[in-house]
PDB file of N, CA and C in Angstrom:
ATOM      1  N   UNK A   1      72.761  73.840  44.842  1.00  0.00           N
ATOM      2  CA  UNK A   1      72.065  72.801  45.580  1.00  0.00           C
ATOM      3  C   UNK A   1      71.190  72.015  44.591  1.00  0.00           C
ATOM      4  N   UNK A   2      71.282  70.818  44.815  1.00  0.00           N
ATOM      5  CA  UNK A   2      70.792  69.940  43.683  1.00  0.00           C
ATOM      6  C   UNK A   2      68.992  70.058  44.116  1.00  0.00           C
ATOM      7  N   UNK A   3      67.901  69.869  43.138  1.00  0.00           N
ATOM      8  CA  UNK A   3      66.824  69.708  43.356  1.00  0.00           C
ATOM      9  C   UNK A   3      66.480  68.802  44.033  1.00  0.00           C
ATOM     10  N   UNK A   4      65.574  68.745  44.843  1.00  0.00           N
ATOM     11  CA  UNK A   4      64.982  67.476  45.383  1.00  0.00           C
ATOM     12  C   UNK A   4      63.418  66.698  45.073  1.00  0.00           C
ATOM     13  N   UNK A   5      63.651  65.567  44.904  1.00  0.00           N
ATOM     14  CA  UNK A   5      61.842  65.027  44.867  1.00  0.00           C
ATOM     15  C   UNK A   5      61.687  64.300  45.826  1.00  0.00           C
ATOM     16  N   UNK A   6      60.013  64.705  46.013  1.00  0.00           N
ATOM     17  CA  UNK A   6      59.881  63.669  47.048  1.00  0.00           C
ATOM     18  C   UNK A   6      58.774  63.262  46.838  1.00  0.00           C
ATOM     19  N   UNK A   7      58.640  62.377  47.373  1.00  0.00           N
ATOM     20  CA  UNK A   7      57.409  60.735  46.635  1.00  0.00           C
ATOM     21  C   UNK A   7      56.745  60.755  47.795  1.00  0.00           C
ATOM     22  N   UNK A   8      55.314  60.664  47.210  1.00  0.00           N
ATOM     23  CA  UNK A   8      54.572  60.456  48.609  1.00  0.00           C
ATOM     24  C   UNK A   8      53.754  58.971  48.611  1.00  0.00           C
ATOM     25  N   UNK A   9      53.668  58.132  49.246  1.00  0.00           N
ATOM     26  CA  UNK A   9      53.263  57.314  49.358  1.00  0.00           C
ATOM     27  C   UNK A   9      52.051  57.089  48.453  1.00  0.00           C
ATOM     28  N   UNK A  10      51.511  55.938  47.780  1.00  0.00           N
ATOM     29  CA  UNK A  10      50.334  55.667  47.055  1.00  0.00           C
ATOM     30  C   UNK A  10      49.096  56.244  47.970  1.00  0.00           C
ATOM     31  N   UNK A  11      48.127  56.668  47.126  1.00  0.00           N
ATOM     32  CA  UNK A  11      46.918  56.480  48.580  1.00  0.00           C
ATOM     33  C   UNK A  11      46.319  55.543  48.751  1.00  0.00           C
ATOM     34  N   UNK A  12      45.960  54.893  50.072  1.00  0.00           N
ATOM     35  CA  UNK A  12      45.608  54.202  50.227  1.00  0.00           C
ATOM     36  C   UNK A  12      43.713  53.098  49.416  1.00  0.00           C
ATOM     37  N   UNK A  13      44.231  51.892  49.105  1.00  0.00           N
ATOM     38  CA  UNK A  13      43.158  51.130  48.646  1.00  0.00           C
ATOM     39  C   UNK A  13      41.813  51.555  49.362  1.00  0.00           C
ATOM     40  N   UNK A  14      40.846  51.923  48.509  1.00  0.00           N
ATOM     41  CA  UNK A  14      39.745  52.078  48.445  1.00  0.00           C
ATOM     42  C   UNK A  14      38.031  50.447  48.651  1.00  0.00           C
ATOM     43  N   UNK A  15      39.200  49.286  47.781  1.00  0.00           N
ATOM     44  CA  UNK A  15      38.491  48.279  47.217  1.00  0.00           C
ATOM     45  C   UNK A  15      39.406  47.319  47.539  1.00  0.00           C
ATOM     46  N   UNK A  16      38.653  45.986  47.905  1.00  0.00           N
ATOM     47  CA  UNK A  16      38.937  44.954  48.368  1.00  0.00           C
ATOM     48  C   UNK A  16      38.001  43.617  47.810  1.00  0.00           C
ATOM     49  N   UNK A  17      39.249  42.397  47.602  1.00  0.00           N
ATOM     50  CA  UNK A  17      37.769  41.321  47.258  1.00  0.00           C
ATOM     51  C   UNK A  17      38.033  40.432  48.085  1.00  0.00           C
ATOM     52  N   UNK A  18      37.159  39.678  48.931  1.00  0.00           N
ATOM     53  CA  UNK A  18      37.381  38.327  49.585  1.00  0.00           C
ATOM     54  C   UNK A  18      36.055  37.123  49.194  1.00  0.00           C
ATOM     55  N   UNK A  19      36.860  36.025  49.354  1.00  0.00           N
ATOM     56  CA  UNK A  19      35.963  35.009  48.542  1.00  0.00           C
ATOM     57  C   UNK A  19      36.400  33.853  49.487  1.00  0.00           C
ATOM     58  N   UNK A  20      34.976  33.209  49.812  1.00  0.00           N
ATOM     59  CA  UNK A  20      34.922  31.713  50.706  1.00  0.00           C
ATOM     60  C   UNK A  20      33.947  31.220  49.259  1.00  0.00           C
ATOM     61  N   UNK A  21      34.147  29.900  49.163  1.00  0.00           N
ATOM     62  CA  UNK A  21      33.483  28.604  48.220  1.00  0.00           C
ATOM     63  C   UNK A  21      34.103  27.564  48.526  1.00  0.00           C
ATOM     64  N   UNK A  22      33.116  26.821  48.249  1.00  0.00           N
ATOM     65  CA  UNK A  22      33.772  25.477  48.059  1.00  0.00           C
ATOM     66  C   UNK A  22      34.030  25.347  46.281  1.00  0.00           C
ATOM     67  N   UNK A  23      35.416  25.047  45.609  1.00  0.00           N
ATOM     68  CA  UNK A  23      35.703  24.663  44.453  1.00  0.00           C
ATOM     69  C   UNK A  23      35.507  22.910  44.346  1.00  0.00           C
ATOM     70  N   UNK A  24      35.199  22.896  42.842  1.00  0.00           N
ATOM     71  CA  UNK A  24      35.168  21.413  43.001  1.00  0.00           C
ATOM     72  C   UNK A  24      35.938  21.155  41.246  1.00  0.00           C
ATOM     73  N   UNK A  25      35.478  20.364  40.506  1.00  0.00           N
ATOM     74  CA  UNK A  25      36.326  19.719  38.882  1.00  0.00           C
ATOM     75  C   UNK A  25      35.811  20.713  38.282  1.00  0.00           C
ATOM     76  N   UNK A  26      34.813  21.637  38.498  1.00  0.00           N
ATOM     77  CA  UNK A  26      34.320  22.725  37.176  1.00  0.00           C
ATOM     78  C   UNK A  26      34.972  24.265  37.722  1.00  0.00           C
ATOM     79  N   UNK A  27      35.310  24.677  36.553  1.00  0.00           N
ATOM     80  CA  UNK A  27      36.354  25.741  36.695  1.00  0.00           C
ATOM     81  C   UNK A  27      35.424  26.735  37.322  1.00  0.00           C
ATOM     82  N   UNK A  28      35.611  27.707  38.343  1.00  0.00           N
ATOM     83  CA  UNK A  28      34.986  28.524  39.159  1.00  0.00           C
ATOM     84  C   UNK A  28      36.037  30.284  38.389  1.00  0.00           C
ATOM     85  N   UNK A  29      35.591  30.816  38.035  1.00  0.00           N
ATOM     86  CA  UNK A  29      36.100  32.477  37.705  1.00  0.00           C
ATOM     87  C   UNK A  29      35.548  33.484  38.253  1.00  0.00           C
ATOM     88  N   UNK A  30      36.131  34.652  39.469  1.00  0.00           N
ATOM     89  CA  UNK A  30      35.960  35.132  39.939  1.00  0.00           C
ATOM     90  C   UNK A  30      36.430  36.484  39.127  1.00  0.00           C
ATOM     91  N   UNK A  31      35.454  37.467  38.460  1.00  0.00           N
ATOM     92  CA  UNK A  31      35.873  38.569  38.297  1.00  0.00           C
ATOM     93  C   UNK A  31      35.638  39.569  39.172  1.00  0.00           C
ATOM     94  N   UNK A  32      37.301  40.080  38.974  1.00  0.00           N
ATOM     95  CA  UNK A  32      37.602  41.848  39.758  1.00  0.00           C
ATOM     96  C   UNK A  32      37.740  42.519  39.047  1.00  0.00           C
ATOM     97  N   UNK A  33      37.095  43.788  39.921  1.00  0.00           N
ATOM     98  CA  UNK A  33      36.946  45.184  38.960  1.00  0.00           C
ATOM     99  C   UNK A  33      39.158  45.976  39.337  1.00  0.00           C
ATOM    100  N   UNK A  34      39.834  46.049  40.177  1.00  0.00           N
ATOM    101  CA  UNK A  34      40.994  46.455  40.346  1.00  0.00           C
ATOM    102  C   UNK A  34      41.745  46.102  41.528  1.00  0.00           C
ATOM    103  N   UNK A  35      42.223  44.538  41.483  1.00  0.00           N
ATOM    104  CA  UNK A  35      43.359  43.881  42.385  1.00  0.00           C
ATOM    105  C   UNK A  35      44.586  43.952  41.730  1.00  0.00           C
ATOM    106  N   UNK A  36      45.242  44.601  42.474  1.00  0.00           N
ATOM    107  CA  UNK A  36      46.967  44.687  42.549  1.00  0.00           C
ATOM    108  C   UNK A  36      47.610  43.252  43.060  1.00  0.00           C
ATOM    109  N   UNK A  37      46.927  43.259  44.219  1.00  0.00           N
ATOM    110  CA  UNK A  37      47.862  41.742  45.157  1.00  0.00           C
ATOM    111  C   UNK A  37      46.938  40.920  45.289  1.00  0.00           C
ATOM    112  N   UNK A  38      47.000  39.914  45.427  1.00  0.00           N
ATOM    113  CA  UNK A  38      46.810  38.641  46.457  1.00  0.00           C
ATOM    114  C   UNK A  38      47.165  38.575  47.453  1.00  0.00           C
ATOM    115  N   UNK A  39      46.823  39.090  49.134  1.00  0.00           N
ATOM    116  CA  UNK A  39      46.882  39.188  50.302  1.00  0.00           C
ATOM    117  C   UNK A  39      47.182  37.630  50.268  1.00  0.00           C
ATOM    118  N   UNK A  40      46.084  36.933  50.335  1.00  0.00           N
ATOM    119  CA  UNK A  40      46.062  35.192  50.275  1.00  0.00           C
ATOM    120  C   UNK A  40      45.473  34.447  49.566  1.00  0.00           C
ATOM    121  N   UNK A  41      45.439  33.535  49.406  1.00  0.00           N
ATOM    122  CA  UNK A  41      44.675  32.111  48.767  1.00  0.00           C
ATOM    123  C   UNK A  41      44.868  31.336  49.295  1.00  0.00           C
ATOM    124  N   UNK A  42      44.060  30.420  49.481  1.00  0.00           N
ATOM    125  CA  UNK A  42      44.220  29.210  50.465  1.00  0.00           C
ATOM    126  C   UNK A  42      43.838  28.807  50.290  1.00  0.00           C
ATOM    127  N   UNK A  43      44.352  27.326  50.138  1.00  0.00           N
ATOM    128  CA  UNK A  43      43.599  26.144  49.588  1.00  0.00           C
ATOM    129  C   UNK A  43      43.041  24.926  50.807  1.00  0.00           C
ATOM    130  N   UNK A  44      42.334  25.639  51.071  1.00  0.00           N
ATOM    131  CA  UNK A  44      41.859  24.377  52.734  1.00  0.00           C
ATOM    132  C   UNK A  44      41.421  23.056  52.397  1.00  0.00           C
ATOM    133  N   UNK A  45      41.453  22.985  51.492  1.00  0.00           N
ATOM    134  CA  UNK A  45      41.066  21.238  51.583  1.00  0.00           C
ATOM    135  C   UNK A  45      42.407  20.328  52.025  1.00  0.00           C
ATOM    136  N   UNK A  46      42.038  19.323  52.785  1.00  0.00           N
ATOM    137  CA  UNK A  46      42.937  18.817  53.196  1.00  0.00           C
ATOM    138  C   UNK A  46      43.765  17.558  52.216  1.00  0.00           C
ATOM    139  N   UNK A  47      43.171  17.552  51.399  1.00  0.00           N
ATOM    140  CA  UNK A  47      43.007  16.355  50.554  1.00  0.00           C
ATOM    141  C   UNK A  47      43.674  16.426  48.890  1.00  0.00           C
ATOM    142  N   UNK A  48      42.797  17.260  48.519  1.00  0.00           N
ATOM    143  CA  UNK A  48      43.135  17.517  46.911  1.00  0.00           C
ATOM    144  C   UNK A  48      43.969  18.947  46.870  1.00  0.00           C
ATOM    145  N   UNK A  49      44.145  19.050  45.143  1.00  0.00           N
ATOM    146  CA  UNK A  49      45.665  20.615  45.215  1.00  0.00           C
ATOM    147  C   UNK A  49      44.473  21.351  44.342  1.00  0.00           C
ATOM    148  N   UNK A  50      44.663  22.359  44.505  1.00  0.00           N
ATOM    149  CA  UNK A  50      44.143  23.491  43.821  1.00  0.00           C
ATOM    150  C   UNK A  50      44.859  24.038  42.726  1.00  0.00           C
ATOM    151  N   UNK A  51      43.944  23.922  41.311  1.00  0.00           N
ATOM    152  CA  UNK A  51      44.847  24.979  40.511  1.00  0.00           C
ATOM    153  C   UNK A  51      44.633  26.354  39.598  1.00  0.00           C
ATOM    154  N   UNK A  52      45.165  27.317  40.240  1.00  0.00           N
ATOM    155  CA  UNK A  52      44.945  28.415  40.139  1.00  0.00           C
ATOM    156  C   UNK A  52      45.175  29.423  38.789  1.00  0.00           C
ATOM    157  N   UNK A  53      44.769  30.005  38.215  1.00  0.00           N
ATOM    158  CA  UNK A  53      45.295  30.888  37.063  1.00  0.00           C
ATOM    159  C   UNK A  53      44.505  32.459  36.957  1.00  0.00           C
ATOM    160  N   UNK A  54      45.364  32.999  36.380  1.00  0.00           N
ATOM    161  CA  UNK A  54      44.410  34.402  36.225  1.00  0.00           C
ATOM    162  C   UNK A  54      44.214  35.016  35.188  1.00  0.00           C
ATOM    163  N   UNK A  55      43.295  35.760  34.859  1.00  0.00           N
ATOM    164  CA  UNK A  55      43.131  36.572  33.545  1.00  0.00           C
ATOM    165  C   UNK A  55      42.338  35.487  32.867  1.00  0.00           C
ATOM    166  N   UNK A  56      42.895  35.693  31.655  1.00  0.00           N
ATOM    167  CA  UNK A  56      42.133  34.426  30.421  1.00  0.00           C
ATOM    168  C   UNK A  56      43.384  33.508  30.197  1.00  0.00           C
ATOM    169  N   UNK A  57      43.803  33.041  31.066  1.00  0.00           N
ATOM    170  CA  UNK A  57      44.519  31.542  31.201  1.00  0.00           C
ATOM    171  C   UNK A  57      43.558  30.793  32.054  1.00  0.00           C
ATOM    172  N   UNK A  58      43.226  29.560  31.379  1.00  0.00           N
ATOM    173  CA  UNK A  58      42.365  28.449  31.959  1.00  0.00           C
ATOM    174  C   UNK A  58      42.798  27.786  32.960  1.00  0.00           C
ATOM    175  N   UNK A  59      42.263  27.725  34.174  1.00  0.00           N
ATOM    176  CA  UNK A  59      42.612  26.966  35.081  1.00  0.00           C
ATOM    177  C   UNK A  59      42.840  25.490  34.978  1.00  0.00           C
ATOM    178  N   UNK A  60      43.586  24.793  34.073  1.00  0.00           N
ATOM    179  CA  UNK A  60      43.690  23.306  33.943  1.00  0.00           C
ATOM    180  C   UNK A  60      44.557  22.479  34.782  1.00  0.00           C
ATOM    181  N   UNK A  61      44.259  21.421  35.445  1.00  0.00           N
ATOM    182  CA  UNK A  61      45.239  20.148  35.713  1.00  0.00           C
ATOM    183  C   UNK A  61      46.110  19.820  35.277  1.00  0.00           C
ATOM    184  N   UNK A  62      46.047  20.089  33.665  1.00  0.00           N
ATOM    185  CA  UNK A  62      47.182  19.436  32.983  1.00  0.00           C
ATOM    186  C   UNK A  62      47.546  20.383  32.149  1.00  0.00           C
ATOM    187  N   UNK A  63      47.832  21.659  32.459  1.00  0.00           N
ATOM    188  CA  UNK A  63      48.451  22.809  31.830  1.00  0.00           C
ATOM    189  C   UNK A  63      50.139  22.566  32.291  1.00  0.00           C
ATOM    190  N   UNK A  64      51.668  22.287  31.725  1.00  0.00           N
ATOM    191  CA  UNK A  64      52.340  22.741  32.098  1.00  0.00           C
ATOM    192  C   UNK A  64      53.007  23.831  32.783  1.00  0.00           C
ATOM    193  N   UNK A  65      54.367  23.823  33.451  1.00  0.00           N
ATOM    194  CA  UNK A  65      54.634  25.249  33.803  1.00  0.00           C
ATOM    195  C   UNK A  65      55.008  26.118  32.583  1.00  0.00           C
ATOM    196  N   UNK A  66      55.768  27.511  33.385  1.00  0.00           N
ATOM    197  CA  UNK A  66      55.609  27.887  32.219  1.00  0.00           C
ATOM    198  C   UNK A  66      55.627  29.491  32.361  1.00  0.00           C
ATOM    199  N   UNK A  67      55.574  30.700  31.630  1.00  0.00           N
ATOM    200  CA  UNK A  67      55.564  31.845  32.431  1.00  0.00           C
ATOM    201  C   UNK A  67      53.407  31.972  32.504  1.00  0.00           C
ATOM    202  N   UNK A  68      53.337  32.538  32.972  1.00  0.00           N
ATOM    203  CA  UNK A  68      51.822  32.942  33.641  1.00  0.00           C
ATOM    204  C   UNK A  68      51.096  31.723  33.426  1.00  0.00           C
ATOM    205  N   UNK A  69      51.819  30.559  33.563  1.00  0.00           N
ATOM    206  CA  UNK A  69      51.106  29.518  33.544  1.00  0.00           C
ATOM    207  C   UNK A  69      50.176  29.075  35.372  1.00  0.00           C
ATOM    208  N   UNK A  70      49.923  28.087  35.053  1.00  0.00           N
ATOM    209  CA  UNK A  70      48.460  27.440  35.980  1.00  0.00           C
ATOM    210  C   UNK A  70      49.558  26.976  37.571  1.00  0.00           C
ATOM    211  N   UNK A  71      49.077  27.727  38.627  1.00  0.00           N
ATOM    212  CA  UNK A  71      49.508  27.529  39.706  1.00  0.00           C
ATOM    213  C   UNK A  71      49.401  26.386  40.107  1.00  0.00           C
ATOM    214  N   UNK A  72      50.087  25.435  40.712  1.00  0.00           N
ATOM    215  CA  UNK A  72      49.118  24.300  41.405  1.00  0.00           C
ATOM    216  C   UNK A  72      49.598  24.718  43.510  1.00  0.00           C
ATOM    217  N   UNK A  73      47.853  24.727  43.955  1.00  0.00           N
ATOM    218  CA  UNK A  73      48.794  24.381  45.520  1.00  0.00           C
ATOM    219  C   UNK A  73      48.047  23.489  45.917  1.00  0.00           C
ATOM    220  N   UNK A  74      48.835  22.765  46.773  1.00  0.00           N
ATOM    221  CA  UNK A  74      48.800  21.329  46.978  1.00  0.00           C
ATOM    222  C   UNK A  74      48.139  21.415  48.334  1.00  0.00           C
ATOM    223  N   UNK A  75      47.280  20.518  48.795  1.00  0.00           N
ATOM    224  CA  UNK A  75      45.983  20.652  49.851  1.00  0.00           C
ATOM    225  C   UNK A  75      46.871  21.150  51.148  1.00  0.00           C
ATOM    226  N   UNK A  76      46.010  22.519  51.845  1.00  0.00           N
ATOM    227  CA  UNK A  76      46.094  22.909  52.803  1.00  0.00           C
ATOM    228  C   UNK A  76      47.647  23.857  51.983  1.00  0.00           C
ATOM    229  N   UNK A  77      47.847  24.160  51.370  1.00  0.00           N
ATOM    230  CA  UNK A  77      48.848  24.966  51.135  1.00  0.00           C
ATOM    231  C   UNK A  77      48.644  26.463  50.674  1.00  0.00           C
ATOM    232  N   UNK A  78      49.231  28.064  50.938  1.00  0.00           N
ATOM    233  CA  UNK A  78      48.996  29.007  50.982  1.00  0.00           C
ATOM    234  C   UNK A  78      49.804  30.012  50.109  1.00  0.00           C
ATOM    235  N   UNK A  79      49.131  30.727  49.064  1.00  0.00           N
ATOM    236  CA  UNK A  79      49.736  31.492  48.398  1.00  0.00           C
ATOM    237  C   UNK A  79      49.785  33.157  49.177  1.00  0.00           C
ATOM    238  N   UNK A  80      50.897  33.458  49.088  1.00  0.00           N
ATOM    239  CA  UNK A  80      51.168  34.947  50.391  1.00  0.00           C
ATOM    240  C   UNK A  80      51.837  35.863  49.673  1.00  0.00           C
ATOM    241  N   UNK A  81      50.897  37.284  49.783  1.00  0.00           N
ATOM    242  CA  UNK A  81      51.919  38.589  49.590  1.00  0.00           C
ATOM    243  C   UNK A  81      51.763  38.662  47.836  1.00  0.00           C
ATOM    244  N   UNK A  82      50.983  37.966  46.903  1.00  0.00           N
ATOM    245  CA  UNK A  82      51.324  37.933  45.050  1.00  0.00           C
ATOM    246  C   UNK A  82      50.951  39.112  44.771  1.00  0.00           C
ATOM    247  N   UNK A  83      51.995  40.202  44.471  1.00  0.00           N
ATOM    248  CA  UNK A  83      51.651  41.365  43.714  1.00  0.00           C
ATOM    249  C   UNK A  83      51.720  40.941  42.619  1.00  0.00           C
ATOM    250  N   UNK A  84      50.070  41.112  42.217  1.00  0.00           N
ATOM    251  CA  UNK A  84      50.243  41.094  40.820  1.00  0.00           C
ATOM    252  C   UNK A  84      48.817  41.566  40.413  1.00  0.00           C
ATOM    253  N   UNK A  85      49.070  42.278  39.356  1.00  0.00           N
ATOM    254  CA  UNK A  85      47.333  43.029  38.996  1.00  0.00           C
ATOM    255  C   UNK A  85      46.697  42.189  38.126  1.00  0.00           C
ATOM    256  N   UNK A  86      45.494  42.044  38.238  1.00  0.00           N
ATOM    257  CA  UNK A  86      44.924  40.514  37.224  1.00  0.00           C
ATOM    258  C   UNK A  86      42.894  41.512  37.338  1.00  0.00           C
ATOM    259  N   UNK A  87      42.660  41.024  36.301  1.00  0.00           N
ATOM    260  CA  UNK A  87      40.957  41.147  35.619  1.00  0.00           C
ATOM    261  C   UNK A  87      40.358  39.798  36.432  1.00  0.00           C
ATOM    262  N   UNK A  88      40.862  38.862  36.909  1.00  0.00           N
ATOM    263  CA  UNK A  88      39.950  37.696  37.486  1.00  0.00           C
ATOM    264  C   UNK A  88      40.610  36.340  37.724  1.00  0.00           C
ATOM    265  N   UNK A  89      40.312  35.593  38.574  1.00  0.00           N
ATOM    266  CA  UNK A  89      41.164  34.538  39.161  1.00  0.00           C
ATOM    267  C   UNK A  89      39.865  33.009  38.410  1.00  0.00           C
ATOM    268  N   UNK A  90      41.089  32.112  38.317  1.00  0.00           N
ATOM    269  CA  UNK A  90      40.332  30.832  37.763  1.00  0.00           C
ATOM    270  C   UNK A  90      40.739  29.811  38.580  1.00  0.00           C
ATOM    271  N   UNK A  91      39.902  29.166  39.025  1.00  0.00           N
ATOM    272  CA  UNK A  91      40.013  27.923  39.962  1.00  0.00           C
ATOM    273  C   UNK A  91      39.225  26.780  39.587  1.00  0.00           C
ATOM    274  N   UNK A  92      39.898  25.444  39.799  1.00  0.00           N
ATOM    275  CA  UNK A  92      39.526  24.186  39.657  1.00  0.00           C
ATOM    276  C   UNK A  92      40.470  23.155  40.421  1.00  0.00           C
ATOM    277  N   UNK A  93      39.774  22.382  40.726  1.00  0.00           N
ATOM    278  CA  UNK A  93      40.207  21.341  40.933  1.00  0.00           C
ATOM    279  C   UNK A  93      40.845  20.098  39.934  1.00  0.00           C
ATOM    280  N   UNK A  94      41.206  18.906  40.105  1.00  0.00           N
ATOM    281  CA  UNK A  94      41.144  17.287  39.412  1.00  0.00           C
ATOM    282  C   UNK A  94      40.408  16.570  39.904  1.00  0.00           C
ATOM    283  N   UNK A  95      40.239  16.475  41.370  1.00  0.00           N
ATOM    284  CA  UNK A  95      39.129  15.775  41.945  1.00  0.00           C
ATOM    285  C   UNK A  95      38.267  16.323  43.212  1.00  0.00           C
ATOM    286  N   UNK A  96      37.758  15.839  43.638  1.00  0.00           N
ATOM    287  CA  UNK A  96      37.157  16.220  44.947  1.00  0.00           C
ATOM    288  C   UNK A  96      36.454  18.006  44.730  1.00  0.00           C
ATOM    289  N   UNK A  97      36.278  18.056  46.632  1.00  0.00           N
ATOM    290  CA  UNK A  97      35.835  19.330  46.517  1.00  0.00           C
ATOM    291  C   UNK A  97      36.608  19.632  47.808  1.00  0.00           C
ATOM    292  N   UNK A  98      36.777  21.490  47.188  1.00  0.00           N
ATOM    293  CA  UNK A  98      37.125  21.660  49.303  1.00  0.00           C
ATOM    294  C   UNK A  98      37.272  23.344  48.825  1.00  0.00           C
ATOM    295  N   UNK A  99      36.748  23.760  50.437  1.00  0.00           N
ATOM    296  CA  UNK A  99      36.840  25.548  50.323  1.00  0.00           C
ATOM    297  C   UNK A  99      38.007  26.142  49.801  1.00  0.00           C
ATOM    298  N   UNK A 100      38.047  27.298  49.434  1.00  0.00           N
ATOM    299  CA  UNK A 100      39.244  27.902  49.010  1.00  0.00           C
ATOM    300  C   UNK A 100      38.189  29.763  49.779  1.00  0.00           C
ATOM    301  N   UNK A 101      39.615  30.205  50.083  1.00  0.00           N
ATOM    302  CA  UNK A 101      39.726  31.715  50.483  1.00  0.00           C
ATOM    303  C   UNK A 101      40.422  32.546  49.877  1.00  0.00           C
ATOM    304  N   UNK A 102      40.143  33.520  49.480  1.00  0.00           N
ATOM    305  CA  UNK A 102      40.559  34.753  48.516  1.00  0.00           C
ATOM    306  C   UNK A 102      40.936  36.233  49.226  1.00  0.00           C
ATOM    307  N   UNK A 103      41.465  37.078  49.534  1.00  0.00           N
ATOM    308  CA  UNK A 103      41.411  38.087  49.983  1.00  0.00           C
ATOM    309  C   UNK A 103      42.574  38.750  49.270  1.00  0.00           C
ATOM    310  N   UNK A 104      42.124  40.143  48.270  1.00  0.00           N
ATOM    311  CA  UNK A 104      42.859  40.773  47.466  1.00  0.00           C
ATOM    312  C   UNK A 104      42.392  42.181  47.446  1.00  0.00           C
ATOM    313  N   UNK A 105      43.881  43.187  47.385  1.00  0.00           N
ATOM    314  CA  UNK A 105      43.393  44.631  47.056  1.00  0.00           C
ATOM    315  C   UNK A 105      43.660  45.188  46.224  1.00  0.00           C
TER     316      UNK A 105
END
């Protein structure tokens, strides 16, 4: 009879970050102590795009794509489900201002 393994589920997250601001043209950096995902981001302004980066990539306007390059979401648009483990999120705008929401575990 062949051996068997069996996997038990991760245990469950301990730590959570959520973040309301208003972002505006100066780069905003939110450091976390241990996010895996991005539950959401949301860019509520109705108007201007948000652009997003993480770690020590600069949140710029005029960063090309690219691999771990600078997200852009475009007003009122929603980033969902980003597994991905990151030290801190960078946000800015090009113009204007408008809230942005964060919720990560």
């Amino acid at each position: 009879m062949p051996d068997r393994i069996f996997l038990a589920p991760p245990p469950p997250k301990t730590d959570h970050l959520f973040y309301k601001q208003s972002i505006t043209t100066t780069e905003q950096v939110i450091n976390v102590v241990s996010i895996e995902k991005i539950v959401f981001l949301t860019n509520d302004d109705l108007t201007n795009s948000l652009f997003v980066s993480f770690d020590s990539v600069p949140a710029s306007p005029t960063i090309g794509g690219g691999l771990n390059s600078v997200i852009e979401l475009a007003a009122g648009e929603t980033l969902n489900d980003f597994p991905r483990g990151i030290t801190s999120i960078r946000l800015i705008r090009s113009a204007g201002s408008g809230n942005v929401r964060v919720l990560g575990v």
